[in-house]
Protein backbone atom coordinates (compact mmCIF):
# COMPACT_ATOMS: atom_id res chain seq x y z
CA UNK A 1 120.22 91.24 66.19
CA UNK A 2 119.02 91.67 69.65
CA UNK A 3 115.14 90.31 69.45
CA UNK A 4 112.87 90.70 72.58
CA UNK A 5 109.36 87.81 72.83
CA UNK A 6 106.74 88.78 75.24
CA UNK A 7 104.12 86.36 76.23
CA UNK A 8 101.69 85.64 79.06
CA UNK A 9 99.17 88.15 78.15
CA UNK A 10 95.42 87.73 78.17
CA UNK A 11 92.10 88.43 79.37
CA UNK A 12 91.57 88.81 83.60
CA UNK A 13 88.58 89.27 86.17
CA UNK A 14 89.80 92.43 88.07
CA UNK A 15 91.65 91.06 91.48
CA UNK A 16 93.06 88.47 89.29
CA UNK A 17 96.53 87.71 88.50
CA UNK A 18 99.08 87.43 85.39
CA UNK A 19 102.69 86.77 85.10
CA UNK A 20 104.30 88.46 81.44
CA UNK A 21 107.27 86.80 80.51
CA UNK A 22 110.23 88.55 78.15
CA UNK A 23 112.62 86.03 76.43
CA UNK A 24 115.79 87.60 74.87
CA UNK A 25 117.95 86.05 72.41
CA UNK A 26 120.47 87.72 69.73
CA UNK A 27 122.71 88.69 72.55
CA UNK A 28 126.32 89.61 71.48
CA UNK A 29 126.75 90.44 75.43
CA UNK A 30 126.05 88.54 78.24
CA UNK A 31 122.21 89.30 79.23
CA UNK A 32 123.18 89.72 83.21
CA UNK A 33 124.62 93.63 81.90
CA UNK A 34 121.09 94.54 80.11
CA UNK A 35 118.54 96.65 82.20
CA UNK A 36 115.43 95.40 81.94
CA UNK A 37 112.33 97.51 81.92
CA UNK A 38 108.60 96.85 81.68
CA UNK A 39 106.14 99.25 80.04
CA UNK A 40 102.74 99.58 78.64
CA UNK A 41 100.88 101.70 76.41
CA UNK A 42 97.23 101.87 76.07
CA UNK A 43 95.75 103.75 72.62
CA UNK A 44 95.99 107.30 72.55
CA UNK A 45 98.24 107.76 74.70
CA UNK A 46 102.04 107.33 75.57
CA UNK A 47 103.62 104.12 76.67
CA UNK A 48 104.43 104.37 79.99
CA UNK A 49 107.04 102.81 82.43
CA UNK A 50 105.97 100.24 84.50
CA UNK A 51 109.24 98.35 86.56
CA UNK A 52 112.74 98.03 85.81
CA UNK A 53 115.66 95.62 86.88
CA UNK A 54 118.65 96.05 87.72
CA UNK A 55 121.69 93.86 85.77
CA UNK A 56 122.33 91.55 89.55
CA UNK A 57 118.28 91.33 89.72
CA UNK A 58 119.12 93.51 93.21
CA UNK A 59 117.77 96.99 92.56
CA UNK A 60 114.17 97.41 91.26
CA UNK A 61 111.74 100.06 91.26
CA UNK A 62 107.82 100.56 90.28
CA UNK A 63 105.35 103.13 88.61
CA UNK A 64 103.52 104.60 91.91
CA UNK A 65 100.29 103.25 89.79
CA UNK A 66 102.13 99.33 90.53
CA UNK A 67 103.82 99.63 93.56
CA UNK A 68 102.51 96.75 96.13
CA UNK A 69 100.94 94.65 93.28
CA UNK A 70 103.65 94.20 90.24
CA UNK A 71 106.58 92.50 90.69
CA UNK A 72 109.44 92.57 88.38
CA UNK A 73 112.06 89.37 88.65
CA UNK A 74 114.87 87.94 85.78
CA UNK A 75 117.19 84.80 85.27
CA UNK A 76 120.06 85.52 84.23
CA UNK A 77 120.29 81.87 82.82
CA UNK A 78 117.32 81.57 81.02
CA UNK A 79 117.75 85.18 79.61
CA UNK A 80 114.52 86.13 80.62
CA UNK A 81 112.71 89.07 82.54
CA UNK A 82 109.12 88.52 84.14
CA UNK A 83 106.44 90.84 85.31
CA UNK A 84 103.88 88.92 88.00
CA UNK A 85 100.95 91.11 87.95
CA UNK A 86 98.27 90.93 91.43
CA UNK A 87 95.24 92.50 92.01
CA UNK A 88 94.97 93.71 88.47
CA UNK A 89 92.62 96.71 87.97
CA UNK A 90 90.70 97.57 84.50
CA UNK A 91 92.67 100.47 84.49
CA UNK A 92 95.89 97.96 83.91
CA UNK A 93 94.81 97.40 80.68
CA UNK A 94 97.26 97.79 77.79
CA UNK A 95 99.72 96.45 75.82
CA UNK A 96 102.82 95.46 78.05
CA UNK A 97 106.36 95.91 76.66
CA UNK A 98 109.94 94.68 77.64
CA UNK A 99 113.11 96.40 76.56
CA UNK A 100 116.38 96.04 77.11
CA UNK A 101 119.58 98.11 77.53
CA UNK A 102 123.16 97.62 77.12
CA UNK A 103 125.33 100.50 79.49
CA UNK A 104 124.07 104.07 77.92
CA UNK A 105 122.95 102.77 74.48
CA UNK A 106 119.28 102.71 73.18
CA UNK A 107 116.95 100.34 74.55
CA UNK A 108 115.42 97.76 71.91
CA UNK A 109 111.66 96.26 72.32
CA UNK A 110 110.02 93.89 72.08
CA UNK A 111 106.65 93.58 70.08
CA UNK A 112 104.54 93.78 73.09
CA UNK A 113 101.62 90.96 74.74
CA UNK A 114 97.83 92.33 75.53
CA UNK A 115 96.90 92.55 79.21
CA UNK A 116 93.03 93.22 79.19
CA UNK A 117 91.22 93.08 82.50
CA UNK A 118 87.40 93.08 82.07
CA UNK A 119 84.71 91.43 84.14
């Protein structure tokens, strides 16, 4: 089945920076039709969307919380979506998800990487 590996999580100074990467293997269907999305979830509350990616790598689009200091990229080759992270704030803290989605059908995630930023 369709299996999802984040990684590049960790521990940041506020201003600093962090790139997440998502790995994706299982594919029964070329990974250049999967939209990619990034989300995060801190506890007690709902995950929330972050940045997503269109299938060419063309189209994306941020949270308003993101916009100017996350930027979402993928290869197509390496089957892989990344999420380069700049200027990180405390409040970015949270566990950072990829998914991915196939056309109209449910997305499927990925077990998530810890982003904490703490002085």
């Amino acid at each position: 089945q369709v299996q999802l590996a984040e990684s590049g999580g960790g521990l940041v100074q506020p201003g600093g920076s962090l790139k997440l990467s998502c790995v994706v293997s299982g594919l029964t269907r070329p990974f250049s039709a999967f939209l990619m999305r990034w989300y995060r979830q801190t506890p007690g509350n709902e995950r929330e969307w972050v940045a997503r990616i269109d299938t060419t790598g063309v189209r994306r689009n941020y949270a308003d919380s993101v916009k100017g200091r996350f930027t979402i990229s993928r290869d197509n080759v390496k089957k892989a979506v990344y999420l380069q992270m700049d200027n990180l704030k405390p409040e970015d803290t949270a566990v950072y998800y990829c998914t991915a989605q196939y056309g109209g059908s449910y997305e499927v995630w990925g077990q998530g990487t810890q982003v904490t930023v703490s002085s």
